[in-house]
C-alpha atoms as a PDB file:
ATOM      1  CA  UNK A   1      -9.666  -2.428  -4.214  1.00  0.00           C
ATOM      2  CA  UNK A   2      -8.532  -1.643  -7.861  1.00  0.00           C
ATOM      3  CA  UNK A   3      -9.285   0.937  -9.877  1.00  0.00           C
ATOM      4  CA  UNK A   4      -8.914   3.180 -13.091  1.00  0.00           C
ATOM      5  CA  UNK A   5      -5.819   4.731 -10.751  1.00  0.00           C
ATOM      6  CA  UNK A   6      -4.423   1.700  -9.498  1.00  0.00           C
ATOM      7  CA  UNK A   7      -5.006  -0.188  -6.091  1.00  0.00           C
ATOM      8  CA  UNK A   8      -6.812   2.363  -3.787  1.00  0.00           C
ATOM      9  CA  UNK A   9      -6.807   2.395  -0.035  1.00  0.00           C
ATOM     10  CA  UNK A  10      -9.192   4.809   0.854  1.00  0.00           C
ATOM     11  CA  UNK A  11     -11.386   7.499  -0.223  1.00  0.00           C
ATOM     12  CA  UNK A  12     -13.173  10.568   0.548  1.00  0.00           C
ATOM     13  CA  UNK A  13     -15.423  12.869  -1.104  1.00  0.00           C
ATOM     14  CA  UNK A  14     -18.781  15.335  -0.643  1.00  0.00           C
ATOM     15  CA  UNK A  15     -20.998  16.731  -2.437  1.00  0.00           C
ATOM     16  CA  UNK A  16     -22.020  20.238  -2.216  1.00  0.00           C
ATOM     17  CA  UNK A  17     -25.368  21.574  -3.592  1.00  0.00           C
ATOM     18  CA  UNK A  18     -25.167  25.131  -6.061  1.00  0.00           C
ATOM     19  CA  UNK A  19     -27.360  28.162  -5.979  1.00  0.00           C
ATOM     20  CA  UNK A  20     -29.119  26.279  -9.234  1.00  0.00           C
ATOM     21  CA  UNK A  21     -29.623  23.307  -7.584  1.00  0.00           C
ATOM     22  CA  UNK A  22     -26.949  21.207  -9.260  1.00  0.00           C
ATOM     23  CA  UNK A  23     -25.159  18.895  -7.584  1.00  0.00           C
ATOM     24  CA  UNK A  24     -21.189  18.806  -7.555  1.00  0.00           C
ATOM     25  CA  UNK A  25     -18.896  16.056  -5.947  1.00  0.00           C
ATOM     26  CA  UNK A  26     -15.289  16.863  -4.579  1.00  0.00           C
ATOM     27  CA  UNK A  27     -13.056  13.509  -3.891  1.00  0.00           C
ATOM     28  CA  UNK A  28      -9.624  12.837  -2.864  1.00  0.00           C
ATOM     29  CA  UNK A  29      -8.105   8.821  -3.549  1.00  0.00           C
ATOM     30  CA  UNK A  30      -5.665   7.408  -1.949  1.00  0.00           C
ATOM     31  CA  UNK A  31      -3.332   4.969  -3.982  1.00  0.00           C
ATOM     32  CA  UNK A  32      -2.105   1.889  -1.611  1.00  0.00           C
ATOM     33  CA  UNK A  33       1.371   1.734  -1.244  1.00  0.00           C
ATOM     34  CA  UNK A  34       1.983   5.047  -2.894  1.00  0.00           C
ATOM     35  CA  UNK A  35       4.943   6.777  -2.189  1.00  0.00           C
ATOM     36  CA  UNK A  36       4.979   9.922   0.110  1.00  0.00           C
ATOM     37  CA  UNK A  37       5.601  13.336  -1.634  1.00  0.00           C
ATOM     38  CA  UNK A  38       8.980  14.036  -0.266  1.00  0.00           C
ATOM     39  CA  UNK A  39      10.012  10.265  -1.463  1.00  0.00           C
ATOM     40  CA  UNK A  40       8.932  11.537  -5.216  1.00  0.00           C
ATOM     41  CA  UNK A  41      10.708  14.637  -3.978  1.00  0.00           C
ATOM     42  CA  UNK A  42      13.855  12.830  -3.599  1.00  0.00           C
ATOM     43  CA  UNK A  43      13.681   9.853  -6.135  1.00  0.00           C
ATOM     44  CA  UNK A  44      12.714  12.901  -9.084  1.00  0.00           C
ATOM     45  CA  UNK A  45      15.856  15.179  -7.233  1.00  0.00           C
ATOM     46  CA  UNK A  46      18.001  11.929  -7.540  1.00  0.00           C
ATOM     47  CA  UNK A  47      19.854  10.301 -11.085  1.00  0.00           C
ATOM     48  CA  UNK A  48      16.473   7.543 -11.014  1.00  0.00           C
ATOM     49  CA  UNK A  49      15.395   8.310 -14.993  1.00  0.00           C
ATOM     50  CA  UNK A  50      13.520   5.105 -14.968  1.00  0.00           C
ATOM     51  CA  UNK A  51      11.419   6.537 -11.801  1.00  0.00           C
ATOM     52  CA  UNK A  52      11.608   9.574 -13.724  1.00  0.00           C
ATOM     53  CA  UNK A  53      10.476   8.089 -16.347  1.00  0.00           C
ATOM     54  CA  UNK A  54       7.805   5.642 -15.178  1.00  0.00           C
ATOM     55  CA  UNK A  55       6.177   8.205 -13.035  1.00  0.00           C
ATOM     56  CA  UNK A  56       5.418  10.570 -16.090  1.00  0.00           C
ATOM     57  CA  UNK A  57       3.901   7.479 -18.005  1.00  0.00           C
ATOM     58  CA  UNK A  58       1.743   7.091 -14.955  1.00  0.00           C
ATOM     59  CA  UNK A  59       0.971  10.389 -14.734  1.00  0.00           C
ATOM     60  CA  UNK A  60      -0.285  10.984 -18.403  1.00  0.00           C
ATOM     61  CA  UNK A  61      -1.881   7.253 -18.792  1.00  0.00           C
ATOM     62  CA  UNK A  62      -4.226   8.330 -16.413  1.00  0.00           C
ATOM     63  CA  UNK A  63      -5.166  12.114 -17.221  1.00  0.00           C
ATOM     64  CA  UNK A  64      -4.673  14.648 -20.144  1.00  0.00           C
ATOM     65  CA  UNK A  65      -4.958  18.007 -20.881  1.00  0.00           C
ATOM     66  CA  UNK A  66      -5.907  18.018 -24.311  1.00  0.00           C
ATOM     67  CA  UNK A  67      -7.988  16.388 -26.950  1.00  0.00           C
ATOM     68  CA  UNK A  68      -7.542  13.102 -29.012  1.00  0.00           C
ATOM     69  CA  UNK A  69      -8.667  14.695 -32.268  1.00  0.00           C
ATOM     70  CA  UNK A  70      -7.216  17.985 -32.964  1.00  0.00           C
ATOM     71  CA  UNK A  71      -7.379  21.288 -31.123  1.00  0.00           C
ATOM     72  CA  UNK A  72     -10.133  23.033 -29.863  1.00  0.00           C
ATOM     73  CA  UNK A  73     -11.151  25.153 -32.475  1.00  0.00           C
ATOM     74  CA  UNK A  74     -10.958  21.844 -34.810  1.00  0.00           C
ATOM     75  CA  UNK A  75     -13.381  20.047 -32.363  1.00  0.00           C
ATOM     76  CA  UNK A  76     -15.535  22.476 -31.340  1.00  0.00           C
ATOM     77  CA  UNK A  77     -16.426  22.967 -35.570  1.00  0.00           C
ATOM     78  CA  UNK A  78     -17.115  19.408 -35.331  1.00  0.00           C
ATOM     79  CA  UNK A  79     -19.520  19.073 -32.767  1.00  0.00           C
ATOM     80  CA  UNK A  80     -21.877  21.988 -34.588  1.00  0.00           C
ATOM     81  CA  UNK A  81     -21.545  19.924 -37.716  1.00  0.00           C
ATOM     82  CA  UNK A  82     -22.467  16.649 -35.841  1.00  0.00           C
ATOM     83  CA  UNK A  83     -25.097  18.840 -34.223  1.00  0.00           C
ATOM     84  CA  UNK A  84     -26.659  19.976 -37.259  1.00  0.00           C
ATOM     85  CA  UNK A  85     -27.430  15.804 -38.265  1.00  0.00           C
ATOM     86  CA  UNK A  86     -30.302  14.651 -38.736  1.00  0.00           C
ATOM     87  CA  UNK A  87     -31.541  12.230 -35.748  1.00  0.00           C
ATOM     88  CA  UNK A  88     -28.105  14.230 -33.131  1.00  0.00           C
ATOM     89  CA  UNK A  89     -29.206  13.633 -29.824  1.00  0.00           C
ATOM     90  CA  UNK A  90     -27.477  15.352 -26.667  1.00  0.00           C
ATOM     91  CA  UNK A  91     -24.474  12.827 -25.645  1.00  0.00           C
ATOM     92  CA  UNK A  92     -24.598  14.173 -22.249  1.00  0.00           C
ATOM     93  CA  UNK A  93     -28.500  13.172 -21.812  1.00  0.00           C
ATOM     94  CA  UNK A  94     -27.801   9.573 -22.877  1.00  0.00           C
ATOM     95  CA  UNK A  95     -26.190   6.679 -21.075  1.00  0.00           C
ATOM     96  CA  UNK A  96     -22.749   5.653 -22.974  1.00  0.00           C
ATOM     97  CA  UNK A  97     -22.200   2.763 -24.675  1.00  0.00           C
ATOM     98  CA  UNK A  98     -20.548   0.053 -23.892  1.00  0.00           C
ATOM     99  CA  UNK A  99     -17.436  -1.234 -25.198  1.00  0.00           C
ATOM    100  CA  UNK A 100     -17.824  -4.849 -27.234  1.00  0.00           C
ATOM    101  CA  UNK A 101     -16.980  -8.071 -26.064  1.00  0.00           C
ATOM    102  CA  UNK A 102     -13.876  -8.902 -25.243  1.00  0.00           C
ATOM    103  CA  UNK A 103     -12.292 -12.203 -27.343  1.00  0.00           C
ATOM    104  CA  UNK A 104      -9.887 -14.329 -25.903  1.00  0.00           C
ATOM    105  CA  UNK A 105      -8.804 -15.492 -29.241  1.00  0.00           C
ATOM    106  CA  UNK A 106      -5.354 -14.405 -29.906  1.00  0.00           C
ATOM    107  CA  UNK A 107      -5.058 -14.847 -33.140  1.00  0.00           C
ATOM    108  CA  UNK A 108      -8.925 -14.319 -33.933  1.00  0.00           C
ATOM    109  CA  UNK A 109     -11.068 -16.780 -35.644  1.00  0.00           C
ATOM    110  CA  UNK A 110     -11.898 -16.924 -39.626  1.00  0.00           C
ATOM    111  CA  UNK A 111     -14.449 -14.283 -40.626  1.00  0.00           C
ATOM    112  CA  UNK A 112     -14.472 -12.692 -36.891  1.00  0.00           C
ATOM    113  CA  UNK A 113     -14.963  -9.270 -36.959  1.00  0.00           C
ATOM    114  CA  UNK A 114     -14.598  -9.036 -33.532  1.00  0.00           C
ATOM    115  CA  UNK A 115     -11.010  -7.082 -33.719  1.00  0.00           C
ATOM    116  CA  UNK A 116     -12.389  -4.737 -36.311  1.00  0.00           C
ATOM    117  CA  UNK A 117     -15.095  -3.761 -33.849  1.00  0.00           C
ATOM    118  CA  UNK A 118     -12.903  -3.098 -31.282  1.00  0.00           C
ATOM    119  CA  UNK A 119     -10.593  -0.674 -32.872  1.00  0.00           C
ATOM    120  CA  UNK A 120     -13.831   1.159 -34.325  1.00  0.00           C
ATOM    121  CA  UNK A 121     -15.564   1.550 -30.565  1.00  0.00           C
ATOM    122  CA  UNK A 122     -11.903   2.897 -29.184  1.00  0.00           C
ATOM    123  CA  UNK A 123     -12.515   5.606 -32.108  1.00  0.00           C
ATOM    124  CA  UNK A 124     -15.321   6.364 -31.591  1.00  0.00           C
ATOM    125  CA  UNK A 125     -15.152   6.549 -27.829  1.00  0.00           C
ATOM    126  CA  UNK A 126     -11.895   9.026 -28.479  1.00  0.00           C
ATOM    127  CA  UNK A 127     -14.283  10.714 -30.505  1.00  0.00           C
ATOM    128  CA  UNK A 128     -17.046  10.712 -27.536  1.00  0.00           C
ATOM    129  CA  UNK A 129     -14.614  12.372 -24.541  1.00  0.00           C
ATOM    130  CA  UNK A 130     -13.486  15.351 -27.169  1.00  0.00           C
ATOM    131  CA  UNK A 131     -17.273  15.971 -27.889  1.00  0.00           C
ATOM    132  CA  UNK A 132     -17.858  15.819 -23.764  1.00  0.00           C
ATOM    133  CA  UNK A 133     -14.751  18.118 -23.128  1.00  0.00           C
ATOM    134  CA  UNK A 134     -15.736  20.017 -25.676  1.00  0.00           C
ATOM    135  CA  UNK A 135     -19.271  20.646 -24.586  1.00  0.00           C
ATOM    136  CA  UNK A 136     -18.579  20.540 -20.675  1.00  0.00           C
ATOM    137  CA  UNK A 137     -15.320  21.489 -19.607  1.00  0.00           C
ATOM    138  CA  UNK A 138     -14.503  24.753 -21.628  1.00  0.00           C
ATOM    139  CA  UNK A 139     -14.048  27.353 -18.907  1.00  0.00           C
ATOM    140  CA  UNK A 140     -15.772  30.638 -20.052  1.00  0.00           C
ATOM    141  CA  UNK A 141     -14.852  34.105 -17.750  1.00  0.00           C
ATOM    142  CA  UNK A 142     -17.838  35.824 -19.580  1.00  0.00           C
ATOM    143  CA  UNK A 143     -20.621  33.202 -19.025  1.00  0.00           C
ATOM    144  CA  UNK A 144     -22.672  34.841 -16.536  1.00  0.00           C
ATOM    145  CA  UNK A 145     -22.302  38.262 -17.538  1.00  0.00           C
ATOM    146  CA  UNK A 146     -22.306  40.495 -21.138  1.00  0.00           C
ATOM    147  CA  UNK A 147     -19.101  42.143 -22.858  1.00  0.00           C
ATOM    148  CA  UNK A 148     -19.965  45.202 -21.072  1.00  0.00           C
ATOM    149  CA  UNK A 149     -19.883  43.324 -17.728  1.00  0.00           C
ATOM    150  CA  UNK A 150     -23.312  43.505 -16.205  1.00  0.00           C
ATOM    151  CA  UNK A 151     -25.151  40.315 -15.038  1.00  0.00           C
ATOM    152  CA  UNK A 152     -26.903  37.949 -17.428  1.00  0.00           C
ATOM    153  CA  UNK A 153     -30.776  36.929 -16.530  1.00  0.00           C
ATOM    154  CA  UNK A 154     -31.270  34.058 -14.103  1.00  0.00           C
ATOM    155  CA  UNK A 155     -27.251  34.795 -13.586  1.00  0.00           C
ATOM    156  CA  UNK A 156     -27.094  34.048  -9.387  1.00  0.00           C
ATOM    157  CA  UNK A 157     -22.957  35.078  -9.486  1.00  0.00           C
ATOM    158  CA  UNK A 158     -20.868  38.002 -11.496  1.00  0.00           C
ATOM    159  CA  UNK A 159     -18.440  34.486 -11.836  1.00  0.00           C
ATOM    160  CA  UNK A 160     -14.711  34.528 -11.947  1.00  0.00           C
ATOM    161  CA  UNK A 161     -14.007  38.173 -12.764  1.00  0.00           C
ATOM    162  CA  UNK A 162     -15.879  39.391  -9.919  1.00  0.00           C
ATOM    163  CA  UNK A 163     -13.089  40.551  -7.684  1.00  0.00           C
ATOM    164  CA  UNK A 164     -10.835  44.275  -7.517  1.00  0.00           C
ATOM    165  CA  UNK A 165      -7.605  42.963 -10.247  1.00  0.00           C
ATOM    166  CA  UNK A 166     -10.618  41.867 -12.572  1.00  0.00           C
ATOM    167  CA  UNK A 167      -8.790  38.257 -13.129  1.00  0.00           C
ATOM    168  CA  UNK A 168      -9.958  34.838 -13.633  1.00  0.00           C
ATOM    169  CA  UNK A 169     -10.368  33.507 -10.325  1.00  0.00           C
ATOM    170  CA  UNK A 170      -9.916  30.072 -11.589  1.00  0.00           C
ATOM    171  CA  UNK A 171      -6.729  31.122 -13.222  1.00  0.00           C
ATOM    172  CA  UNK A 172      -7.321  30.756 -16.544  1.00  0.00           C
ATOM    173  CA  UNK A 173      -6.008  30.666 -19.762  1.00  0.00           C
ATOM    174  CA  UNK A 174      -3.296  28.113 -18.586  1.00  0.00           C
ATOM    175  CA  UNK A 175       0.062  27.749 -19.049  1.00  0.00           C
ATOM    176  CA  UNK A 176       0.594  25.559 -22.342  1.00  0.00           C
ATOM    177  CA  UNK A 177       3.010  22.898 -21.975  1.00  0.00           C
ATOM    178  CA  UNK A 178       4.288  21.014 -24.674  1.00  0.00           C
ATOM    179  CA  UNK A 179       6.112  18.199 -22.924  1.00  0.00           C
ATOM    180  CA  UNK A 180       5.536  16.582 -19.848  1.00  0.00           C
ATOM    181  CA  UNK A 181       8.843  17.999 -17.720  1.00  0.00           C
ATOM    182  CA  UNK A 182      10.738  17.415 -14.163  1.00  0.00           C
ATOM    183  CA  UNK A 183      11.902  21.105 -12.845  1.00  0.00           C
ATOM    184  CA  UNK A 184      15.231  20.059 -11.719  1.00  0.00           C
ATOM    185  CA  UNK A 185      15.534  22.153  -8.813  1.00  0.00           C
ATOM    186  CA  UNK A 186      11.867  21.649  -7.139  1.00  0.00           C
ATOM    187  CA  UNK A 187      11.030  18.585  -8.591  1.00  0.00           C
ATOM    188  CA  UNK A 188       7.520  20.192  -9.733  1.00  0.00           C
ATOM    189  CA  UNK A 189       6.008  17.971 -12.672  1.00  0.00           C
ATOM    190  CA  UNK A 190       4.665  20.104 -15.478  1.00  0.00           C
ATOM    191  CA  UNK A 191       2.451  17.776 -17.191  1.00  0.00           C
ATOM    192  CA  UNK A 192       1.854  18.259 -20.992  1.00  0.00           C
ATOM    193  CA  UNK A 193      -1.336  20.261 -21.429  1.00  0.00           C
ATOM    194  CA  UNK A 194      -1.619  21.485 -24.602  1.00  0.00           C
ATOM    195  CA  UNK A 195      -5.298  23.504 -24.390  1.00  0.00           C
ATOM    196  CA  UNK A 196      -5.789  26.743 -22.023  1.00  0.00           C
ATOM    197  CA  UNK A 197      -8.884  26.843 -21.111  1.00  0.00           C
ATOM    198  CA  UNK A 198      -9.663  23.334 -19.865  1.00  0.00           C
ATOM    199  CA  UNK A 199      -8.606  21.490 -16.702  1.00  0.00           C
ATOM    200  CA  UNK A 200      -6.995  18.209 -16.894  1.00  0.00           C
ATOM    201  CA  UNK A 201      -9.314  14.980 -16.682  1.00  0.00           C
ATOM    202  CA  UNK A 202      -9.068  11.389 -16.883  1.00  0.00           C
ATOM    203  CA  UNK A 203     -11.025  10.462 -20.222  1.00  0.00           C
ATOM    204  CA  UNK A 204     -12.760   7.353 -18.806  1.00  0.00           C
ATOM    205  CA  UNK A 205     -14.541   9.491 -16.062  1.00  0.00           C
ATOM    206  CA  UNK A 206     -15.715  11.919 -18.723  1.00  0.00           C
ATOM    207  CA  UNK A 207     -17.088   9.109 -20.832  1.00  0.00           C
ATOM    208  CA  UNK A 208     -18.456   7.405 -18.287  1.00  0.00           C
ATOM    209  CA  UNK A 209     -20.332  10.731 -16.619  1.00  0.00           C
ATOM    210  CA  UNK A 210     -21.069  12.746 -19.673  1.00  0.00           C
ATOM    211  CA  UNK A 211     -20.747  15.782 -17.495  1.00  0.00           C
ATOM    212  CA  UNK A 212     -17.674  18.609 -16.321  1.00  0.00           C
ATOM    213  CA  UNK A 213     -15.182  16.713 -14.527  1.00  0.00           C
ATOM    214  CA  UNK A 214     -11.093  17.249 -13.624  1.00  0.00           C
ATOM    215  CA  UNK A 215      -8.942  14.976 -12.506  1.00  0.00           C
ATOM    216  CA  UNK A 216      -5.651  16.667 -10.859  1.00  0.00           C
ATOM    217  CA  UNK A 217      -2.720  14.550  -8.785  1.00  0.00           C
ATOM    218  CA  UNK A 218      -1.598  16.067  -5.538  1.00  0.00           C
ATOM    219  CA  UNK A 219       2.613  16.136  -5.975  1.00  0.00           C
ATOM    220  CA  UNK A 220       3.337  17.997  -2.520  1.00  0.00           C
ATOM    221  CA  UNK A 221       2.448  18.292   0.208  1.00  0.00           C
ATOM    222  CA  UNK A 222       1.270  21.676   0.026  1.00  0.00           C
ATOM    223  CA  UNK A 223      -1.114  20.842  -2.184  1.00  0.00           C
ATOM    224  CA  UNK A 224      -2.546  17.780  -0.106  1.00  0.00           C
ATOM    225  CA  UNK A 225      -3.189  20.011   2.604  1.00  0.00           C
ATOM    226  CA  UNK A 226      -4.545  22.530   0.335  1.00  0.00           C
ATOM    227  CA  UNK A 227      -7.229  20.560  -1.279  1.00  0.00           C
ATOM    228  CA  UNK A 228      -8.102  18.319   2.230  1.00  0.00           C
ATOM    229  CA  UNK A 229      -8.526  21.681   4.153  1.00  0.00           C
ATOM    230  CA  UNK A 230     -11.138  22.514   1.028  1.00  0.00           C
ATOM    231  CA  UNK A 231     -12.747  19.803   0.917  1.00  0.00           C
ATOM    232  CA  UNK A 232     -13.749  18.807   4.484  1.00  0.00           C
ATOM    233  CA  UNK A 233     -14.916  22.416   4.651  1.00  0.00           C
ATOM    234  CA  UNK A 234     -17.905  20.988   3.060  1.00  0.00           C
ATOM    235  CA  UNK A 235     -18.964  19.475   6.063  1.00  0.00           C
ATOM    236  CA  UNK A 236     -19.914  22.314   8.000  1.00  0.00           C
ATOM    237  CA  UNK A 237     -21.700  23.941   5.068  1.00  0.00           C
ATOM    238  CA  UNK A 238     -25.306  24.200   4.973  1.00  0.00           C
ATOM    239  CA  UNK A 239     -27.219  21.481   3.319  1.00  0.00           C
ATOM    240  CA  UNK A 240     -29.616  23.854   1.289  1.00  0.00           C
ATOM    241  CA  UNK A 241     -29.536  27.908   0.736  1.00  0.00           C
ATOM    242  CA  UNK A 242     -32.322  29.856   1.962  1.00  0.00           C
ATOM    243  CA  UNK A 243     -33.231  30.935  -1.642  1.00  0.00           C
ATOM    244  CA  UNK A 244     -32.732  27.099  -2.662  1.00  0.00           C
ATOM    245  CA  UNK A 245     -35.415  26.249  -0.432  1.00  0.00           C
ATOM    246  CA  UNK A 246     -38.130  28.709  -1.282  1.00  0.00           C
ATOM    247  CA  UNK A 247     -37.378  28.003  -4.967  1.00  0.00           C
ATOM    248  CA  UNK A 248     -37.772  24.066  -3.957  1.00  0.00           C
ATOM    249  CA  UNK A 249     -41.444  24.887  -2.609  1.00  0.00           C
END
């Protein structure tokens, strides 16, 4: 079956239900034919710079780090501006629009506009994504409790912080990279990420779900195990929390 990823052979996900009653989904995809992590191991380990090479264009066609428009700071001004409009609406309330029609003209017809159009919904769908990440994805260490680190109302967690080293569970601020880069002696892929605070994602999916999203790829084994032993925990979880329930009736 193909997909935003490439062919995929199989897939597996669950959704788990928060103290707030929101709903979350956690899903692994499997890419058909895909090579086995010790393969990439090897090929990246080996003299193959087109591997090398194709791999990382992969790798960063299909998820980012960053923002289309500027930094953080630079978008995050702009969505209060576009906020302060008259007739703004909340993006993440609305269904998204969809892209125009595609022409099969190649060299377009006299007085189409068709082209035009095109290139305008790409910007503005660039634009879109930052205003989602911007909105959604910004991890915040602080949000559920004050500077002085006692709990905020209706706050059902401390959050992140909550734990004897007082660090970010979640690990952030991340590491900046620059440049997408091959460690030479593990092989480890450090993807370009250019903005600490957010996870990477995969713009169409943010478009697409106007919500917090991450997309991640699994390079080792390690990690495979890692996040398959996580999510399948989810099984033997409890559909609904005790509190959930009496709050439900």
């Amino acid at each position: 079956m193909p997909g935003l990823f490439g062919d995929t052979s199989a897939y597996y996900g669950t959704v788990e239900q928060q103290g707030q009653l929101t709903l979350h989904l956690h899903m692994i995809i499997w890419i058909r034919k895909c090579l086995s992590p010790q393969e990439i191991r090897d090929h990246l380990l080996s003299d193959d710079s087109e591997f090398q090479i194709r791999l990382i264009q992969y790798l960063e066609s299909v998820h980012k780090g960053d923002y289309f428009t500027g930094a953080q700071d630079m978008v995050l001004i702009m969505r209060h501006k576009q906020s302060l409009q008259p007739g703004y609406y909340d993006f993440t309330e609305v269904l998204p629009n969809t892209p125009p029609s595609h022409c099969d003209q190649p060299s377009g017809c006299a007085d189409c506009k068709a082209g035009n159009t095109s290139e305008s919904w790409w910007g503005y769908f660039r634009h879109m994504v930052d205003m989602i990440i911007n909105k959604c994805n910004i991890h915040s260490c602080h949000s559920n409790t004050w500077a002085d680190g006692t709990l905020k109302q209706n706050a059902n967690v401390k959050g992140c912080l909550d734990n004897k080293w007082k660090k970010c569970k979640a690990c952030f601020p991340r590491k900046i990279v620059k440049e997408t880069t091959v460690d030479k002696e593990t092989s480890h892929i450090n993807i370009i990420k250019k903005e600490a605070w957010i996870n990477t994602f995969t713009p169409l999916i943010s478009y697409i779900f106007c919500c917090n999203t991450d997309v991640t790829s699994l390079h080792s084994g390690t990690a495979i195990k890692a996040v398959l032993v996580y999510v399948t925990d989810y099984i033997i979880k409890p559909g609904l929390k005790m509190h959930a329930i009496f709050e439900c009736i």
